[in-house]
Every structure is written in structure tokens, then in C-alpha cells.
PDB file of N, CA and C in Angstrom:
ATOM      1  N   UNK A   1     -12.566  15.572  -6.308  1.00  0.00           N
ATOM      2  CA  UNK A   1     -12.719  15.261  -4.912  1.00  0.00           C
ATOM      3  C   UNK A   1     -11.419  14.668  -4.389  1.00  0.00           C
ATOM      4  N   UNK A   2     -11.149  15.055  -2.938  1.00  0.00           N
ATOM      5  CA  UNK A   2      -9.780  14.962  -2.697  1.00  0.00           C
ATOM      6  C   UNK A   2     -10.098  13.967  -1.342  1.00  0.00           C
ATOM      7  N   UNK A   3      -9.456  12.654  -1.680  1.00  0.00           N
ATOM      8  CA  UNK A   3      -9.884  11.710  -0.208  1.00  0.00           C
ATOM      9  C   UNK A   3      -8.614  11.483   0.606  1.00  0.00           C
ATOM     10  N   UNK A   4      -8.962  11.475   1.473  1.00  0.00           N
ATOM     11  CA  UNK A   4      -7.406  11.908   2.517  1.00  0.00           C
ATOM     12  C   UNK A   4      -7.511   9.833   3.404  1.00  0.00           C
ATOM     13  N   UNK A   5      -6.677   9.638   4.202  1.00  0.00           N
ATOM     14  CA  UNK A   5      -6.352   8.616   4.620  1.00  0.00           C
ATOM     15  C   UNK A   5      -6.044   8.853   6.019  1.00  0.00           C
ATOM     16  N   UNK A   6      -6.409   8.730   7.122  1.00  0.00           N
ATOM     17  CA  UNK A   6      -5.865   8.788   8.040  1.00  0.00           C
ATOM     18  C   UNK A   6      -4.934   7.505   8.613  1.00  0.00           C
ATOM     19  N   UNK A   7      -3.337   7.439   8.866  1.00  0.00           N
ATOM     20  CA  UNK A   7      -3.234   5.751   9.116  1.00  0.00           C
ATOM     21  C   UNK A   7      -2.568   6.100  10.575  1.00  0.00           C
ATOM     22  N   UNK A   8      -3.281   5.128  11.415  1.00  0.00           N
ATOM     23  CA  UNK A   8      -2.826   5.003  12.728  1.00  0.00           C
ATOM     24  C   UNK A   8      -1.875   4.430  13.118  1.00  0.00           C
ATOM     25  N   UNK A   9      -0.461   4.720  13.422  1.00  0.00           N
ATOM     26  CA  UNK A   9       0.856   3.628  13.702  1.00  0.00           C
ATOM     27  C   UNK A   9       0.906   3.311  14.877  1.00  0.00           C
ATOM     28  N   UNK A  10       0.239   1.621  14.850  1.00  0.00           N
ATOM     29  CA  UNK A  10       0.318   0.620  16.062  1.00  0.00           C
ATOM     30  C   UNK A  10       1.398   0.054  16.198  1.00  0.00           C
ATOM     31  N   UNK A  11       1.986  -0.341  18.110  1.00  0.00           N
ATOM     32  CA  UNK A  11       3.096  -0.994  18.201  1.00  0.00           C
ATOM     33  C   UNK A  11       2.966  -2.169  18.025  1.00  0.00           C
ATOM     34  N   UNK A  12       3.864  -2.885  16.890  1.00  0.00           N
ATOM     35  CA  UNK A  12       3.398  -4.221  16.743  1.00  0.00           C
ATOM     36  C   UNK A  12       4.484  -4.981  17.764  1.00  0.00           C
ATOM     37  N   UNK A  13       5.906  -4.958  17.676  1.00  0.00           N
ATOM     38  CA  UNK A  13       6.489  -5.569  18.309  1.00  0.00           C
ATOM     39  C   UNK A  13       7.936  -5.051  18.031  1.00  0.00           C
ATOM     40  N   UNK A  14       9.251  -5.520  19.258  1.00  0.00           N
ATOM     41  CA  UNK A  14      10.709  -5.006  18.739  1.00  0.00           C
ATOM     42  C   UNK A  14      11.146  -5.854  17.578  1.00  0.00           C
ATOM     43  N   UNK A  15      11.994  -5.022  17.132  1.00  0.00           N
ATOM     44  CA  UNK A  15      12.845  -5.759  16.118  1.00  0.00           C
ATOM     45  C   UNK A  15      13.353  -7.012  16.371  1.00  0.00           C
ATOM     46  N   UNK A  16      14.152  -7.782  17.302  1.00  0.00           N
ATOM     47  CA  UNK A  16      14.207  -8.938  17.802  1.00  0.00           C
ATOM     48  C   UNK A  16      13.357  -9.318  17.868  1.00  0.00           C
ATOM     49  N   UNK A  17      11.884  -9.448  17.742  1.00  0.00           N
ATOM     50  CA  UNK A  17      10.958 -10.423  17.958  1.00  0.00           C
ATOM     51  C   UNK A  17      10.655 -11.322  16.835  1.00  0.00           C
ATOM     52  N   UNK A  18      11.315 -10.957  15.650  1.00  0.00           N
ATOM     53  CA  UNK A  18      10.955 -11.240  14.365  1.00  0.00           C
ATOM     54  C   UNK A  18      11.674 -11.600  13.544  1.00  0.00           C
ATOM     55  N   UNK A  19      12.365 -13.407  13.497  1.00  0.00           N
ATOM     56  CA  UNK A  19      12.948 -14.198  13.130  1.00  0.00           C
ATOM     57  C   UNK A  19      13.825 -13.115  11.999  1.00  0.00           C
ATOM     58  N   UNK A  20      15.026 -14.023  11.265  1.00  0.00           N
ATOM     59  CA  UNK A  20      15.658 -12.934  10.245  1.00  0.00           C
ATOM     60  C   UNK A  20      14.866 -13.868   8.752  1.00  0.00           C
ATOM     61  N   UNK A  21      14.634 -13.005   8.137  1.00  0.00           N
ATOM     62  CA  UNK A  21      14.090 -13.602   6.803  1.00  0.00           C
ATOM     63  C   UNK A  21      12.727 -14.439   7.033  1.00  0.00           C
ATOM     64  N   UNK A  22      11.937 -13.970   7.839  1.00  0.00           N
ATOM     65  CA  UNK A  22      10.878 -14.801   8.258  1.00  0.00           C
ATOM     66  C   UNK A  22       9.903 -13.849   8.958  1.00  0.00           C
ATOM     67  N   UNK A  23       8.587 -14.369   9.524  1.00  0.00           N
ATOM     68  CA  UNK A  23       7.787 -13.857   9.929  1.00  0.00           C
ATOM     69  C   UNK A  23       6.594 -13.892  11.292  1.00  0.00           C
ATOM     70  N   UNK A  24       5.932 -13.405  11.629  1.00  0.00           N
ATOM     71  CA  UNK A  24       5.511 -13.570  13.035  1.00  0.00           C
ATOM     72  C   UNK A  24       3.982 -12.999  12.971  1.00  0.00           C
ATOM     73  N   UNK A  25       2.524 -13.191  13.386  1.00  0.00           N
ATOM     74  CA  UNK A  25       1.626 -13.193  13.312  1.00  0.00           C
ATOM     75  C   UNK A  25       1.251 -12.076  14.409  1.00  0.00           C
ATOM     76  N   UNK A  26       0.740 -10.791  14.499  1.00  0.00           N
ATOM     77  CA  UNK A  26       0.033  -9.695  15.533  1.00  0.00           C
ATOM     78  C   UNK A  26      -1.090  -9.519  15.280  1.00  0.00           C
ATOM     79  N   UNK A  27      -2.010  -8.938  16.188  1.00  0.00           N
ATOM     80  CA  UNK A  27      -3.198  -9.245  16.528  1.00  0.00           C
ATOM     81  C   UNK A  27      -3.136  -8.026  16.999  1.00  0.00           C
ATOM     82  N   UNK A  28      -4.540  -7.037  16.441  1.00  0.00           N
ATOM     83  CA  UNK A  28      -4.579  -5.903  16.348  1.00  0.00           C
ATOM     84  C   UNK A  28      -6.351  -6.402  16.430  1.00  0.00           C
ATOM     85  N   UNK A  29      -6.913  -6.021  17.949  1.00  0.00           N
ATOM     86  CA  UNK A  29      -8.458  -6.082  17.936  1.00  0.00           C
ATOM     87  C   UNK A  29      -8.799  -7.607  17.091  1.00  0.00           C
ATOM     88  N   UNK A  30      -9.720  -6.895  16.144  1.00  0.00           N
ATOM     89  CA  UNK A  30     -10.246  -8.628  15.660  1.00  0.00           C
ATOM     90  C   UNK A  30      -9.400  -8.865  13.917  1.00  0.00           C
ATOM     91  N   UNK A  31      -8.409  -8.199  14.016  1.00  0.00           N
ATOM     92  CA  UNK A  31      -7.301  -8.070  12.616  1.00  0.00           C
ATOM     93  C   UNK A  31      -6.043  -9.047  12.860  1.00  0.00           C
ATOM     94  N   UNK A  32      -5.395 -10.090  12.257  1.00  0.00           N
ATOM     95  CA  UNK A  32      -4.305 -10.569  12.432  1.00  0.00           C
ATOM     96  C   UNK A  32      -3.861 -10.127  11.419  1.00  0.00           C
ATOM     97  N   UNK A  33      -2.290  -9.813  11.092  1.00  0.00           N
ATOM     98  CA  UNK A  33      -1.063  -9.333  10.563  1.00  0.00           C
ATOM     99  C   UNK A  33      -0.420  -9.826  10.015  1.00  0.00           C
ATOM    100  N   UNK A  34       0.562 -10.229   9.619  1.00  0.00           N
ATOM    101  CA  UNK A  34       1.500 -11.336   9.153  1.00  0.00           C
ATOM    102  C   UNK A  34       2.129 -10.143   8.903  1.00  0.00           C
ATOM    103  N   UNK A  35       3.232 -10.511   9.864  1.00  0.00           N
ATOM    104  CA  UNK A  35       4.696  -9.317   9.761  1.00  0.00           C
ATOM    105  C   UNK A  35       5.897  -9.965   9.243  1.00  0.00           C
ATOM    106  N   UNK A  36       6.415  -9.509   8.574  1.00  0.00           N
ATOM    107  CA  UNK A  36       8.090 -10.297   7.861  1.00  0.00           C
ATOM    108  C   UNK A  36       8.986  -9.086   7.839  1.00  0.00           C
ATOM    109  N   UNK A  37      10.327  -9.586   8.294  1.00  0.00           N
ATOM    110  CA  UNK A  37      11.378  -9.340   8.423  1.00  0.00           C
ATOM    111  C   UNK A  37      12.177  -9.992   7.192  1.00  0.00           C
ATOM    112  N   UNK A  38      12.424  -8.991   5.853  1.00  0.00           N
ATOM    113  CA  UNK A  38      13.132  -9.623   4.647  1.00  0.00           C
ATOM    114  C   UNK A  38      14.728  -9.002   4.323  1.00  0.00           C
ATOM    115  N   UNK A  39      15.069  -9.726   5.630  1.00  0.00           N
ATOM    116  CA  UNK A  39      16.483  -9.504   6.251  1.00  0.00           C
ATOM    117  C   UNK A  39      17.561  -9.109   4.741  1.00  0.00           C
ATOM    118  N   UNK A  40      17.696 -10.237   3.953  1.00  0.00           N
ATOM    119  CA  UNK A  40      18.200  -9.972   2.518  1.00  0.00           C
ATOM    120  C   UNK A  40      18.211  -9.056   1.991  1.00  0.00           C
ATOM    121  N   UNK A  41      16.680  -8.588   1.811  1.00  0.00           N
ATOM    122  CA  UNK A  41      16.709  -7.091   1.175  1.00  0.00           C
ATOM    123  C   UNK A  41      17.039  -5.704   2.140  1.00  0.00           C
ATOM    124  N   UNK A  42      16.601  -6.119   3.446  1.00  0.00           N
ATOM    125  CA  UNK A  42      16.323  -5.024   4.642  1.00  0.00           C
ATOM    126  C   UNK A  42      15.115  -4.112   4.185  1.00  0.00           C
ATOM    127  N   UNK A  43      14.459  -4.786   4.261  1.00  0.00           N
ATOM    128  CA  UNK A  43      13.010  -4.828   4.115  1.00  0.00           C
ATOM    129  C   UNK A  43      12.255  -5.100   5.176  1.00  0.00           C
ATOM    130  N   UNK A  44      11.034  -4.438   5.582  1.00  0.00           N
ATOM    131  CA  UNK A  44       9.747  -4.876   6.744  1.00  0.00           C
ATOM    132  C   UNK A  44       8.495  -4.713   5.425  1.00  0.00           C
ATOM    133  N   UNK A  45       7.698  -5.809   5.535  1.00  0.00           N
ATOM    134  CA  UNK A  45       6.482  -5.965   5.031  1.00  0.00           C
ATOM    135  C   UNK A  45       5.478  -6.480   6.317  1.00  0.00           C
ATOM    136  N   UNK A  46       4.021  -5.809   5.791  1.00  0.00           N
ATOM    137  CA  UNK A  46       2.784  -6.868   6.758  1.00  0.00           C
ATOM    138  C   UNK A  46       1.825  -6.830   5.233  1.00  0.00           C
ATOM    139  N   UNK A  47       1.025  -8.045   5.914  1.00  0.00           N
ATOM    140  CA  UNK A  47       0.290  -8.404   4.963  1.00  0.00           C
ATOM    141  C   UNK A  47      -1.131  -8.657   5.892  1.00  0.00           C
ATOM    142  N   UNK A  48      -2.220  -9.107   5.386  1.00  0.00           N
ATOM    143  CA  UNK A  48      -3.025  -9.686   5.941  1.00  0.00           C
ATOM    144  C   UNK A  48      -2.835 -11.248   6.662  1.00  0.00           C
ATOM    145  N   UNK A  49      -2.946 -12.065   7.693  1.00  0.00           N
ATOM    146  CA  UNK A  49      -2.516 -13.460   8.060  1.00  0.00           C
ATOM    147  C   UNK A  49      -3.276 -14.330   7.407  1.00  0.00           C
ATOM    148  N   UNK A  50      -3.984 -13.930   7.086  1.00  0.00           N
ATOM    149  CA  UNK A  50      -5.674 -15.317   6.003  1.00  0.00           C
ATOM    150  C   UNK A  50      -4.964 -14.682   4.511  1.00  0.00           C
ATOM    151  N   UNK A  51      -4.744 -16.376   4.538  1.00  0.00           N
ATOM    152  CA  UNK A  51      -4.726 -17.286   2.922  1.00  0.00           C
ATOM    153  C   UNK A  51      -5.686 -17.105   2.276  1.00  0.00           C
ATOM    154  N   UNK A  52      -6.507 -16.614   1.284  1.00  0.00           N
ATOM    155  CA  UNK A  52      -7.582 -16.186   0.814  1.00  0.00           C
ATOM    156  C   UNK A  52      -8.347 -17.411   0.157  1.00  0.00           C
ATOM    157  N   UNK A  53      -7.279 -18.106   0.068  1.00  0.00           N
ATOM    158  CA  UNK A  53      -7.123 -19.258  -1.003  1.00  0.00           C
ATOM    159  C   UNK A  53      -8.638 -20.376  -0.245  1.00  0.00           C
ATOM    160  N   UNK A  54      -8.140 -20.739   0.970  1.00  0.00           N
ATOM    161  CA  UNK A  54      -8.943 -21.724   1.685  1.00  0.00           C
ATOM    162  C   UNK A  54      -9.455 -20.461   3.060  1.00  0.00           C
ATOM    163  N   UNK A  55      -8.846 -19.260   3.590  1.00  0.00           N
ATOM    164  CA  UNK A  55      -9.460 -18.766   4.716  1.00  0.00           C
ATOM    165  C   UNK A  55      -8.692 -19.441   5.681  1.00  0.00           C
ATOM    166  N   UNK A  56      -7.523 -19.965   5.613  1.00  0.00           N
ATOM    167  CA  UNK A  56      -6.765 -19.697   6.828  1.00  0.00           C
ATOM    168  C   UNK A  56      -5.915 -18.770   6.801  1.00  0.00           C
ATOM    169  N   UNK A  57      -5.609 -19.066   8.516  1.00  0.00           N
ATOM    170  CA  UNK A  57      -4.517 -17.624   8.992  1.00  0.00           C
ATOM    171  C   UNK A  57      -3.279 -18.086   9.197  1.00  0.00           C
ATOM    172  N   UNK A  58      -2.578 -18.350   8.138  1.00  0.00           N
ATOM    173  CA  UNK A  58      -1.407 -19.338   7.838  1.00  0.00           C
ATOM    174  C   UNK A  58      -0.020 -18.243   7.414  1.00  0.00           C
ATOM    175  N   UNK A  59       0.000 -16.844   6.923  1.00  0.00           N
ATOM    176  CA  UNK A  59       0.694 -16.570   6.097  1.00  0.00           C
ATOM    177  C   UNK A  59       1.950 -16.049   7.008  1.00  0.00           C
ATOM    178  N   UNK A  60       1.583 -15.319   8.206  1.00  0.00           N
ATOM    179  CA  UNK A  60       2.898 -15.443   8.857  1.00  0.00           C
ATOM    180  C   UNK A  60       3.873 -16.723   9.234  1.00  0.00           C
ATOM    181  N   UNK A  61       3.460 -17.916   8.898  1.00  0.00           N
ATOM    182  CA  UNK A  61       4.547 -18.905   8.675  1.00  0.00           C
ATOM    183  C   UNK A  61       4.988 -19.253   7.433  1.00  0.00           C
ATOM    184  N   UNK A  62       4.603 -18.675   6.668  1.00  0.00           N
ATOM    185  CA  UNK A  62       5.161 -18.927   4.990  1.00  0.00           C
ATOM    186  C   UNK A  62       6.591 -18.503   4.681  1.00  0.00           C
ATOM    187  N   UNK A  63       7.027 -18.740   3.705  1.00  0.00           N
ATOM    188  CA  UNK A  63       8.174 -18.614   3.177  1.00  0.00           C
ATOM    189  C   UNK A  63       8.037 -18.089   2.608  1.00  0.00           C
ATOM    190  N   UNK A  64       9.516 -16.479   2.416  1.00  0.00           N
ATOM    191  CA  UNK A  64       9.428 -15.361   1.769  1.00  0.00           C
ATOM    192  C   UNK A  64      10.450 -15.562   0.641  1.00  0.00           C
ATOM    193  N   UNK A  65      10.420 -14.744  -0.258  1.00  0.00           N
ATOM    194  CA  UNK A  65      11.890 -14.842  -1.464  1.00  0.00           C
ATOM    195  C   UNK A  65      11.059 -13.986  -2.419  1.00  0.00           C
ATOM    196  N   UNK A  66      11.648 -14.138  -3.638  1.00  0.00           N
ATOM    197  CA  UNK A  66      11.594 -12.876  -4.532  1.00  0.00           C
ATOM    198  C   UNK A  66      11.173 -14.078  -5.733  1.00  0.00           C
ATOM    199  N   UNK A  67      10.563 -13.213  -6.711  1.00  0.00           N
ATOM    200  CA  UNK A  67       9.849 -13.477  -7.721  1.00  0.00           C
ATOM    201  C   UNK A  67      10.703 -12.111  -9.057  1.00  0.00           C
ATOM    202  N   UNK A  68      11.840 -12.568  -9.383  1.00  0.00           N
ATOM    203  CA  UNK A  68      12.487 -11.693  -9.973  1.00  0.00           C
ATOM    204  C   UNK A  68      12.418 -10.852  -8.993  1.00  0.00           C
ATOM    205  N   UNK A  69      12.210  -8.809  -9.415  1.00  0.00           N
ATOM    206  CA  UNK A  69      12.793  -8.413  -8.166  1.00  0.00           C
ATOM    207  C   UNK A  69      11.333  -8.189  -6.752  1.00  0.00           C
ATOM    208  N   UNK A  70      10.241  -9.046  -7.140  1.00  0.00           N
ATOM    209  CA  UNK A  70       9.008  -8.414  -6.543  1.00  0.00           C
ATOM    210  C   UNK A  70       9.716  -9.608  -4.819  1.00  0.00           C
ATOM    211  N   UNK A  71       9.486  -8.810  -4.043  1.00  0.00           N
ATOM    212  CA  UNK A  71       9.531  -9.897  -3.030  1.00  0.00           C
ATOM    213  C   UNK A  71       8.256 -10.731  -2.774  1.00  0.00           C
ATOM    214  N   UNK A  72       7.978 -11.499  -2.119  1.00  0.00           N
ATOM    215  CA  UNK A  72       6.960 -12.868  -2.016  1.00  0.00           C
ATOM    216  C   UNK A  72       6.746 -13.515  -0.586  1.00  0.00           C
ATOM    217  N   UNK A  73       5.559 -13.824  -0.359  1.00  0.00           N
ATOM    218  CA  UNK A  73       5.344 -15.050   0.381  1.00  0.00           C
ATOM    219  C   UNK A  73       4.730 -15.810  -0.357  1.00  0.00           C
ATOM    220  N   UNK A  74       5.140 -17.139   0.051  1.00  0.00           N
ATOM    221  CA  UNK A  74       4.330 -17.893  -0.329  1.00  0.00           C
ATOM    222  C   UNK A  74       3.088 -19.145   1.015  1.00  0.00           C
ATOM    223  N   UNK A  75       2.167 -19.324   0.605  1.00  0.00           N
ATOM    224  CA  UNK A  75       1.065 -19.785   1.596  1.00  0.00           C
ATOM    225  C   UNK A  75       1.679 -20.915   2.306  1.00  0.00           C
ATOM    226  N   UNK A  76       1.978 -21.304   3.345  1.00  0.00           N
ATOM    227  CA  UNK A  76       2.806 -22.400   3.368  1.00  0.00           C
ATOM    228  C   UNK A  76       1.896 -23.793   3.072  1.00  0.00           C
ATOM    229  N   UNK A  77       0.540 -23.697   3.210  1.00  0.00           N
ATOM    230  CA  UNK A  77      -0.403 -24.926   2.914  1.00  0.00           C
ATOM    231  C   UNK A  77      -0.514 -25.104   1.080  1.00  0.00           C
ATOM    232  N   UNK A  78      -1.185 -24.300   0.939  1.00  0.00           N
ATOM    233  CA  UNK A  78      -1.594 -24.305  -0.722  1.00  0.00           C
ATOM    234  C   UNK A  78      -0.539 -23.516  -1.689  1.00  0.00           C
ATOM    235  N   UNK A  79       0.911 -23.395  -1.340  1.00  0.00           N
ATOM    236  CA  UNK A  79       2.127 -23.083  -2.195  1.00  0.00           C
ATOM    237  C   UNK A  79       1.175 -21.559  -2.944  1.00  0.00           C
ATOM    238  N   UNK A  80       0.288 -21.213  -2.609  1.00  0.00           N
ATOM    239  CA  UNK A  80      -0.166 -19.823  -3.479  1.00  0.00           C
ATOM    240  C   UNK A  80       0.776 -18.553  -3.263  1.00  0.00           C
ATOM    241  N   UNK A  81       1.397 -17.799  -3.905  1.00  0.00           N
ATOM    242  CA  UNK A  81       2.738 -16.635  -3.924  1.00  0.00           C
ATOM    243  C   UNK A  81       1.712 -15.462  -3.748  1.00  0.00           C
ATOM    244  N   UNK A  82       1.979 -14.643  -3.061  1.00  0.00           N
ATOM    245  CA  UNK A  82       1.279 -13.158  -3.000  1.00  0.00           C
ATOM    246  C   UNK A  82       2.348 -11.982  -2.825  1.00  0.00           C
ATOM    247  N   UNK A  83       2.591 -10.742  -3.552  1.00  0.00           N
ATOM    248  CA  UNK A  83       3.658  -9.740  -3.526  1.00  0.00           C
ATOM    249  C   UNK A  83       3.557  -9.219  -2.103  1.00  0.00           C
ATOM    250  N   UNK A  84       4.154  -8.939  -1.606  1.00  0.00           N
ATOM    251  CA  UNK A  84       4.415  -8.577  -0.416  1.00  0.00           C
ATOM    252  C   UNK A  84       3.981  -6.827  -0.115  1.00  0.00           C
ATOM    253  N   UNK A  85       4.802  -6.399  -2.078  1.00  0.00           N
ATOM    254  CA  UNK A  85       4.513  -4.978  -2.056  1.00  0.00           C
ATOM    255  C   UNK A  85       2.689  -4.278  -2.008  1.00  0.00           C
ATOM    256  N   UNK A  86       2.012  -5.634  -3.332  1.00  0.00           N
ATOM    257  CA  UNK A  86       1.034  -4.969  -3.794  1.00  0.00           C
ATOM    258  C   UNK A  86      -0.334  -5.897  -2.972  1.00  0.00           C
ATOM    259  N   UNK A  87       0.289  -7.183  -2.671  1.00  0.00           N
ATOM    260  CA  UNK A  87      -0.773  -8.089  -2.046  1.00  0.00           C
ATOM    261  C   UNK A  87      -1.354  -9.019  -3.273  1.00  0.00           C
ATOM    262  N   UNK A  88      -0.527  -8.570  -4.190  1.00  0.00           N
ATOM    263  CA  UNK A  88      -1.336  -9.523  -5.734  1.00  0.00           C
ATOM    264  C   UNK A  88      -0.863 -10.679  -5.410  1.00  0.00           C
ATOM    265  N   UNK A  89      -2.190 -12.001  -5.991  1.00  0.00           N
ATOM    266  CA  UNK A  89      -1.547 -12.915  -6.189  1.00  0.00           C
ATOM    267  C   UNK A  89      -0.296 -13.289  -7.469  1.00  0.00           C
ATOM    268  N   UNK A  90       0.467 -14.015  -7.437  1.00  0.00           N
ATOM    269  CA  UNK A  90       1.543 -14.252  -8.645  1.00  0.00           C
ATOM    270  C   UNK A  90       1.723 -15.569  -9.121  1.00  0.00           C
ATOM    271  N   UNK A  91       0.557 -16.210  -8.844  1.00  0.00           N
ATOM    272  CA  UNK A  91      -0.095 -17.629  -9.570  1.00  0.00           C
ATOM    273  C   UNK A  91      -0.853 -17.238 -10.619  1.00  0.00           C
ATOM    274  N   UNK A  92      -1.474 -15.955 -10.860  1.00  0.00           N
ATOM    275  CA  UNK A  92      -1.859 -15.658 -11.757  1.00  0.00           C
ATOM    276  C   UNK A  92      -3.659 -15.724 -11.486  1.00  0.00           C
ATOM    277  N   UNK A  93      -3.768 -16.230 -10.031  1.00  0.00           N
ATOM    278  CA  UNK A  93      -5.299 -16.237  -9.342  1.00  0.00           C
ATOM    279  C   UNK A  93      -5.566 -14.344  -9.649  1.00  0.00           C
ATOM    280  N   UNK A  94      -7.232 -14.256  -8.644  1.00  0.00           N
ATOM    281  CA  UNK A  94      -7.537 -13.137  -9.143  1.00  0.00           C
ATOM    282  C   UNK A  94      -7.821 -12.654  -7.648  1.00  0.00           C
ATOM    283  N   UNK A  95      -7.101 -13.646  -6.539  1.00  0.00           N
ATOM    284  CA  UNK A  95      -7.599 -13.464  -5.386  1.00  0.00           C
ATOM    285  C   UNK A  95      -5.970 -12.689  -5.050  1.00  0.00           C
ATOM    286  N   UNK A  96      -6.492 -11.807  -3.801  1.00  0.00           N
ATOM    287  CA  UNK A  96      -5.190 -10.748  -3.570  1.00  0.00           C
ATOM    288  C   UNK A  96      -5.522 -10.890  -2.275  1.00  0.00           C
ATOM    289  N   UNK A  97      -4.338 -10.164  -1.165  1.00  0.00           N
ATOM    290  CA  UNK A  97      -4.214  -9.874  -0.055  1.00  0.00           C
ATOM    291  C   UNK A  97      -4.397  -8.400   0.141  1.00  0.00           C
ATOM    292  N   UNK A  98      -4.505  -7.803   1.652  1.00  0.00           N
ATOM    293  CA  UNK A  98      -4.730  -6.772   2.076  1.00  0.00           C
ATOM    294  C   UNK A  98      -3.277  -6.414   2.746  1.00  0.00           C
ATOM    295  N   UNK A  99      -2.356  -4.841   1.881  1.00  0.00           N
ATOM    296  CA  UNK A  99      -0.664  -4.804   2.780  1.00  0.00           C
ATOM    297  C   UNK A  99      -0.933  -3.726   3.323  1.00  0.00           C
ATOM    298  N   UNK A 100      -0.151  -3.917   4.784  1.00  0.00           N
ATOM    299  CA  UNK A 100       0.114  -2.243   5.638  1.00  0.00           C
ATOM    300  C   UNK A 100       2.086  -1.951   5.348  1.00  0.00           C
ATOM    301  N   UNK A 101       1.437  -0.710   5.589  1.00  0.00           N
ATOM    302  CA  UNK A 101       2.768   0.358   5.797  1.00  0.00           C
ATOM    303  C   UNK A 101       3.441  -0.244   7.061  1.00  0.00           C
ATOM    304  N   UNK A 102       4.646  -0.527   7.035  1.00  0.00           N
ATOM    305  CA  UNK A 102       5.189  -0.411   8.192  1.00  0.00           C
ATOM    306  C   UNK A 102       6.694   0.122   8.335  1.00  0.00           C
ATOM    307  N   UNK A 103       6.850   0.784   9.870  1.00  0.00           N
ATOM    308  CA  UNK A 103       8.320   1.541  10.159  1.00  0.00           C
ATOM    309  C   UNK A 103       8.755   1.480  11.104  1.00  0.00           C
ATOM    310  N   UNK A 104      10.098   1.559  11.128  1.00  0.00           N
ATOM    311  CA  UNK A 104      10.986   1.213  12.185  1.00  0.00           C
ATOM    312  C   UNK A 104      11.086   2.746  12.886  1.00  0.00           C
ATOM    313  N   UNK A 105      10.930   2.540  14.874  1.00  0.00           N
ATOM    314  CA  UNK A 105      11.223   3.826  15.053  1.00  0.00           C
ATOM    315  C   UNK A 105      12.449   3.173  15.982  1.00  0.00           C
ATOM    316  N   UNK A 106      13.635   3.502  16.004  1.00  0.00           N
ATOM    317  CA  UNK A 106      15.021   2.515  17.068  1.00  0.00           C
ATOM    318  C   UNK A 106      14.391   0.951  16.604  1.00  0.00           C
ATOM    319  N   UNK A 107      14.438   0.924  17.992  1.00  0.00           N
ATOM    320  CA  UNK A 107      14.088  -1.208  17.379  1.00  0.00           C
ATOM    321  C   UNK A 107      12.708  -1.121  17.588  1.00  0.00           C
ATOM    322  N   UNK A 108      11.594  -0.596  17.712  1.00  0.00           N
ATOM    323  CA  UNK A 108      10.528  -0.932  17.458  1.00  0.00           C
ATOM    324  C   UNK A 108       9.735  -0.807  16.439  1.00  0.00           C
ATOM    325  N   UNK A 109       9.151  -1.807  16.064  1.00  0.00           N
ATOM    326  CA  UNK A 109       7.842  -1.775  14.880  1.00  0.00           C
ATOM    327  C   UNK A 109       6.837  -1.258  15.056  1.00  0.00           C
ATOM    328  N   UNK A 110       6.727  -0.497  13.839  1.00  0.00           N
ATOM    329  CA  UNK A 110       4.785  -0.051  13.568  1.00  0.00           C
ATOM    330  C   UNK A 110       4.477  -0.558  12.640  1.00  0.00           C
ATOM    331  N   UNK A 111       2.956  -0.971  12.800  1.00  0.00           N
ATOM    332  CA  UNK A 111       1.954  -1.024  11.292  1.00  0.00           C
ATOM    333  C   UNK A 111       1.081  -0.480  11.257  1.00  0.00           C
ATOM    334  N   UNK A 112       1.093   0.258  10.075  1.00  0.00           N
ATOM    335  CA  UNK A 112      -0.082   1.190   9.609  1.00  0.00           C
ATOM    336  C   UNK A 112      -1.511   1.079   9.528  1.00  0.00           C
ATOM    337  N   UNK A 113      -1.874   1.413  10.331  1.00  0.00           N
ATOM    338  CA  UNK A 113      -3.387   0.523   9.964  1.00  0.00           C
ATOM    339  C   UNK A 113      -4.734   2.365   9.478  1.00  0.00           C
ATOM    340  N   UNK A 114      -5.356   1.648   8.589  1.00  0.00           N
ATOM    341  CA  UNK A 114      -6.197   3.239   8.480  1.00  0.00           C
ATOM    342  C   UNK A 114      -7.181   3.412   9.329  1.00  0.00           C
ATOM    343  N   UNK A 115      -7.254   4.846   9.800  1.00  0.00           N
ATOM    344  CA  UNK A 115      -8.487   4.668  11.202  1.00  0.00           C
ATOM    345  C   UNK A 115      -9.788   4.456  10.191  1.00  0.00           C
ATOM    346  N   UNK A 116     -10.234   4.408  11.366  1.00  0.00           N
ATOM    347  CA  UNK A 116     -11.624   4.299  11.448  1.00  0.00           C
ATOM    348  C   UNK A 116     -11.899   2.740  10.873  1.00  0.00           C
TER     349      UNK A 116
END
């Protein structure tokens, strides 16, 4: 059986909107985002904005960096690290995040979100 994906590319915001090496929170219906700009690498990641940890929507203010070569946020309340690529935690918890696709078209951002 062959399952297909449909992903819808929403405008999240321009490239200037989104600190360098840092991140900014979008709101997509009843979905928040956590978008980062990982200027260092030249990298765009989104993640889910809820900390899984306690259920806040904290993660677009966290601090990003690398974990050897995996890039990272980390929660800015409860110091918990999540990959940016896979959404795993890297505390070694069993709790993970939810990541979108995202792309640059000129200076504007998309994130991938899957329909339906």
C-alpha cells in the first residue's frame, strides 16, 4: 500500500522577520509553530511551539546550537534539548516534538503543513 502526503505551503512570514540564530512563534488556525532561523548553519527549521515537557508554548524563544552535528533547541523553561531535524528529545526523555518542512521562495517563508 502506497500512502501519499499532501503538504500545503503556508506563508509564514519574510525573511527579516526572524531574528539571526533565533526564533519567532506563527499561528496557523489553532497550530502554533516555532520557526528558527539557524543563521550559522543557513538553515530554516519549524517545530511544534509546546514544550511537551510541562505543555507550554515556550519553544520559539529557546536557544538553538548543535549537539555535535544534530542542530537543537533547547526549552528555555525546563533546559529539555529537542533535534530540530527529527523532533527527538536529546535528554534521552521519550517525549518528542512535531517538525515541518520549510522553504524559502525570494525572502519569503513557507511551512509545510499536511492537508487535511
Amino acid at each position: 500500500m502506497i500512502v501519499t502526503t499532501t503538504i500545503n505551503w503556508l506563508f509564514a512570514c519574510h525573511v527579516s522577520d526572524v531574528p539571526e540564530n533565533g526564533g519567532v512563534c506563527v499561528k496557523f488556525e489553532n497550530e502554533q509553530v516555532a520557526l528558527f532561523h539557524f543563521t550559522r548553519r543557513n538553515e530554516w527549521f519549524a517545530t511544534q511551539n509546546e514544550c511537551p515537557h510541562r505543555r507550554q508554548m515556550v519553544l520559539s524563544r529557546g536557544m538553538i546550537g548543535a549537539q555535535g552535528e544534530e542542530p537543537k533547541v533547547a526549552c528555555p523553561f525546563h533546559k529539555k534539548t529537542f533535534s530540530l531535524k527529527t523532533g527527538e528529545c536529546l535528554n534521552g526523555d521519550e517525549c518528542a516534538i512535531k517538525t515541518f518542512p520549510v522553504k524559502l521562495v525570494g525572502e519569503k517563508v513557507f511551512i509545510g503543513m499536511e492537508a487535511g
